[in-house]
C-alpha atoms as a PDB file:
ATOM      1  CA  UNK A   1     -21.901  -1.723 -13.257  1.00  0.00           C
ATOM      2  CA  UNK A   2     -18.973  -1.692 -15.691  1.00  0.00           C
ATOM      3  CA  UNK A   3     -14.957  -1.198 -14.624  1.00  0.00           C
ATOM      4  CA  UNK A   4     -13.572   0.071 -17.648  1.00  0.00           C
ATOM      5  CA  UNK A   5      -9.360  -0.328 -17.876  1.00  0.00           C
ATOM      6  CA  UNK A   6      -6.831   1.625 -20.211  1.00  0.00           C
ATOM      7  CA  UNK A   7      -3.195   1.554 -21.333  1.00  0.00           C
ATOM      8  CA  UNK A   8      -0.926  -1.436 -19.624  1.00  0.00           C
ATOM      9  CA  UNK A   9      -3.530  -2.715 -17.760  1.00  0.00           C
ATOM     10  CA  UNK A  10      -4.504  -4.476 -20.591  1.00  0.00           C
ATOM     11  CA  UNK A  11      -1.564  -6.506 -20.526  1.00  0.00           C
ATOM     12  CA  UNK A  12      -2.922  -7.754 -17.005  1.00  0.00           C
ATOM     13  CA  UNK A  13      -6.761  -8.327 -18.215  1.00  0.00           C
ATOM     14  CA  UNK A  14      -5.248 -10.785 -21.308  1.00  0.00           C
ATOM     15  CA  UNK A  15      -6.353  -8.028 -23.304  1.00  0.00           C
ATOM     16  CA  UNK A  16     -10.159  -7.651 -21.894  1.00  0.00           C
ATOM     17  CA  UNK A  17     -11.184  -3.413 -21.770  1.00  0.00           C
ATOM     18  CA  UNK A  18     -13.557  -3.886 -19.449  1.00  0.00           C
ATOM     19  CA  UNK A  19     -15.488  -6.109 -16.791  1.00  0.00           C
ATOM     20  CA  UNK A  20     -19.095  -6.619 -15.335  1.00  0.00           C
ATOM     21  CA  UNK A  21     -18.826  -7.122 -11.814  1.00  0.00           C
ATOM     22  CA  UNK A  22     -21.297  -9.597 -10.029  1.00  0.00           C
ATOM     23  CA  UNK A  23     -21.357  -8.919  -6.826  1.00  0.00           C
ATOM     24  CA  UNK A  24     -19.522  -5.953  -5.548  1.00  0.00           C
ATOM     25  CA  UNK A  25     -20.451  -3.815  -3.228  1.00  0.00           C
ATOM     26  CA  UNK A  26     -17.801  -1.655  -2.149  1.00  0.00           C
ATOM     27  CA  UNK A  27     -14.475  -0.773  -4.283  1.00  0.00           C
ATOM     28  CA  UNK A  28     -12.512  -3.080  -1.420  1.00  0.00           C
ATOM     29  CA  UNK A  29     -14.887  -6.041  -2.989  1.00  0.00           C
ATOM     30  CA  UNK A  30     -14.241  -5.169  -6.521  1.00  0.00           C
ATOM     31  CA  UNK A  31     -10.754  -5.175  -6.296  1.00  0.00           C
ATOM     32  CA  UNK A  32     -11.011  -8.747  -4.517  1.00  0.00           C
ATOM     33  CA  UNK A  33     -13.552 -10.182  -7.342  1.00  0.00           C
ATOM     34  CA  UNK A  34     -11.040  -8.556  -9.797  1.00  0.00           C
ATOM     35  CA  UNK A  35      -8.519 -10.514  -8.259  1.00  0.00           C
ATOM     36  CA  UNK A  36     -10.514 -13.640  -9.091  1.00  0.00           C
ATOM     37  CA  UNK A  37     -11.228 -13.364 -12.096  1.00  0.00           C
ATOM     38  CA  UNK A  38      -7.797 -11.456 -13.577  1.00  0.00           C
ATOM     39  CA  UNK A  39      -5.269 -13.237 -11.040  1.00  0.00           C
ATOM     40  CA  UNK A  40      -3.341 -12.251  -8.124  1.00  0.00           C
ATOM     41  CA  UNK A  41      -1.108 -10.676 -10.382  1.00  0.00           C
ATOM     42  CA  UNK A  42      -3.193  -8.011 -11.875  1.00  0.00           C
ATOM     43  CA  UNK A  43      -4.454  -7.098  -8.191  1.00  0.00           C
ATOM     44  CA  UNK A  44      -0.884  -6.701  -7.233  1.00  0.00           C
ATOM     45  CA  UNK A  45      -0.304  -4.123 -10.362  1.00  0.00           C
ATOM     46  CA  UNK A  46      -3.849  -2.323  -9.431  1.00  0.00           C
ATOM     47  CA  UNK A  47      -2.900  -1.953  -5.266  1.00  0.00           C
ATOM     48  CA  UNK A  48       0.834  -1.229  -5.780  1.00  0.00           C
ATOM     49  CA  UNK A  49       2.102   2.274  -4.680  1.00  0.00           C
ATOM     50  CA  UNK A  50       1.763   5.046  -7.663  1.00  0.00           C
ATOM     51  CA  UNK A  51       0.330   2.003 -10.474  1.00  0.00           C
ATOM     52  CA  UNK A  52      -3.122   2.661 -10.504  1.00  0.00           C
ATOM     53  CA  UNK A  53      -5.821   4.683  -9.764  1.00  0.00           C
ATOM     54  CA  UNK A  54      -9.699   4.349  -9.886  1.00  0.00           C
ATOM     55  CA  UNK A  55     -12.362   6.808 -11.012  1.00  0.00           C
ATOM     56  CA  UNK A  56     -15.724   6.100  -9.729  1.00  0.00           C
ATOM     57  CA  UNK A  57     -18.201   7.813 -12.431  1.00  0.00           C
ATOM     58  CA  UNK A  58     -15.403  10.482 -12.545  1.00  0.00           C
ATOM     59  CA  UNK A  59     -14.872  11.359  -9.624  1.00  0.00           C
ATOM     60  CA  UNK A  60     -11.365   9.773  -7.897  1.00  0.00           C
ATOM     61  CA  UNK A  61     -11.954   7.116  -5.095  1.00  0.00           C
ATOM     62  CA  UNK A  62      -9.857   9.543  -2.943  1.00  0.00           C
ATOM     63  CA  UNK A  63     -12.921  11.468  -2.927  1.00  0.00           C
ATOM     64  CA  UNK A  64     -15.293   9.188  -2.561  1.00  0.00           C
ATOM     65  CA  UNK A  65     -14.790   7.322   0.570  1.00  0.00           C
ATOM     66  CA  UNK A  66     -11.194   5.413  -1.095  1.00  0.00           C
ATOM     67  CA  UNK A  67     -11.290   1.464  -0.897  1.00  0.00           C
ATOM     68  CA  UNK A  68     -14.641   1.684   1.356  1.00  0.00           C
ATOM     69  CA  UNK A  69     -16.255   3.765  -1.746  1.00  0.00           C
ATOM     70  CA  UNK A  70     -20.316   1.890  -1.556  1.00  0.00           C
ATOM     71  CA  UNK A  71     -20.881   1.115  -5.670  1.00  0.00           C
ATOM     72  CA  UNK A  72     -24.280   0.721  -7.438  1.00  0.00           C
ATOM     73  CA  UNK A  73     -25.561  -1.436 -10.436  1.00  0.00           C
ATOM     74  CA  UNK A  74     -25.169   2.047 -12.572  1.00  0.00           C
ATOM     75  CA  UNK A  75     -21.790   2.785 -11.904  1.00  0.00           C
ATOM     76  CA  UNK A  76     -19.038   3.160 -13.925  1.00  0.00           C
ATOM     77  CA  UNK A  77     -15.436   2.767 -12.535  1.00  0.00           C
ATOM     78  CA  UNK A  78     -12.351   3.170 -14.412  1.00  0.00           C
ATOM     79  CA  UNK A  79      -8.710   1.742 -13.581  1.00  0.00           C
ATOM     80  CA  UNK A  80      -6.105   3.951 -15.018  1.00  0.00           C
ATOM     81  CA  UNK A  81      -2.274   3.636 -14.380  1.00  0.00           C
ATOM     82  CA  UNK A  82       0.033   6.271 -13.846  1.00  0.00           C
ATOM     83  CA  UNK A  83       2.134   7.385 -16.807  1.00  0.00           C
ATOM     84  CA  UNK A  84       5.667   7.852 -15.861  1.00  0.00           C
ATOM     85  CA  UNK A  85       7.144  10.451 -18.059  1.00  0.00           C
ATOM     86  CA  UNK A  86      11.620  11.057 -18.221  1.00  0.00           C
END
């Protein structure tokens, strides 16, 4: 399993594109080992209203069961943010 992360997120991963999870098995317990490992500020950026959004091998977490999505050692997840546009 990879979580891949773009754009401003960087500038809550000190720079790191991506992460190997350990031992998550739902999106809920990715976010919390994210947490760990990136701080309690970068989960506060990825579960703030309109921030962030997750793709799980494509597909949006809205669609595939949200924060209670079930992930697998093949999966690839990717944290976007939103881009605000004036």
């Amino acid at each position: 399993m990879i979580v891949l992360f773009y754009s401003n997120l960087l500038n809550y991963t000190g720079g790191a594109s991506s992460f190997e999870p350990k031992n998550s098995r739902s999106m809920r317990e990715l976010i919390d080992e994210l947490g760990r490992h990136f701080g309690g500020r970068f989960k506060g950026f990825i579960l703030g209203d309109e921030n962030c959004f997750f793709l799980l091998n494509g597909r949006s977490i809205a669609l595939t069961g949200g924060l209670d999505s079930p992930l697998h050692q093949e999966d690839t997840i990717e944290a976007l943010p939103f881009i605000e546009a004036g």
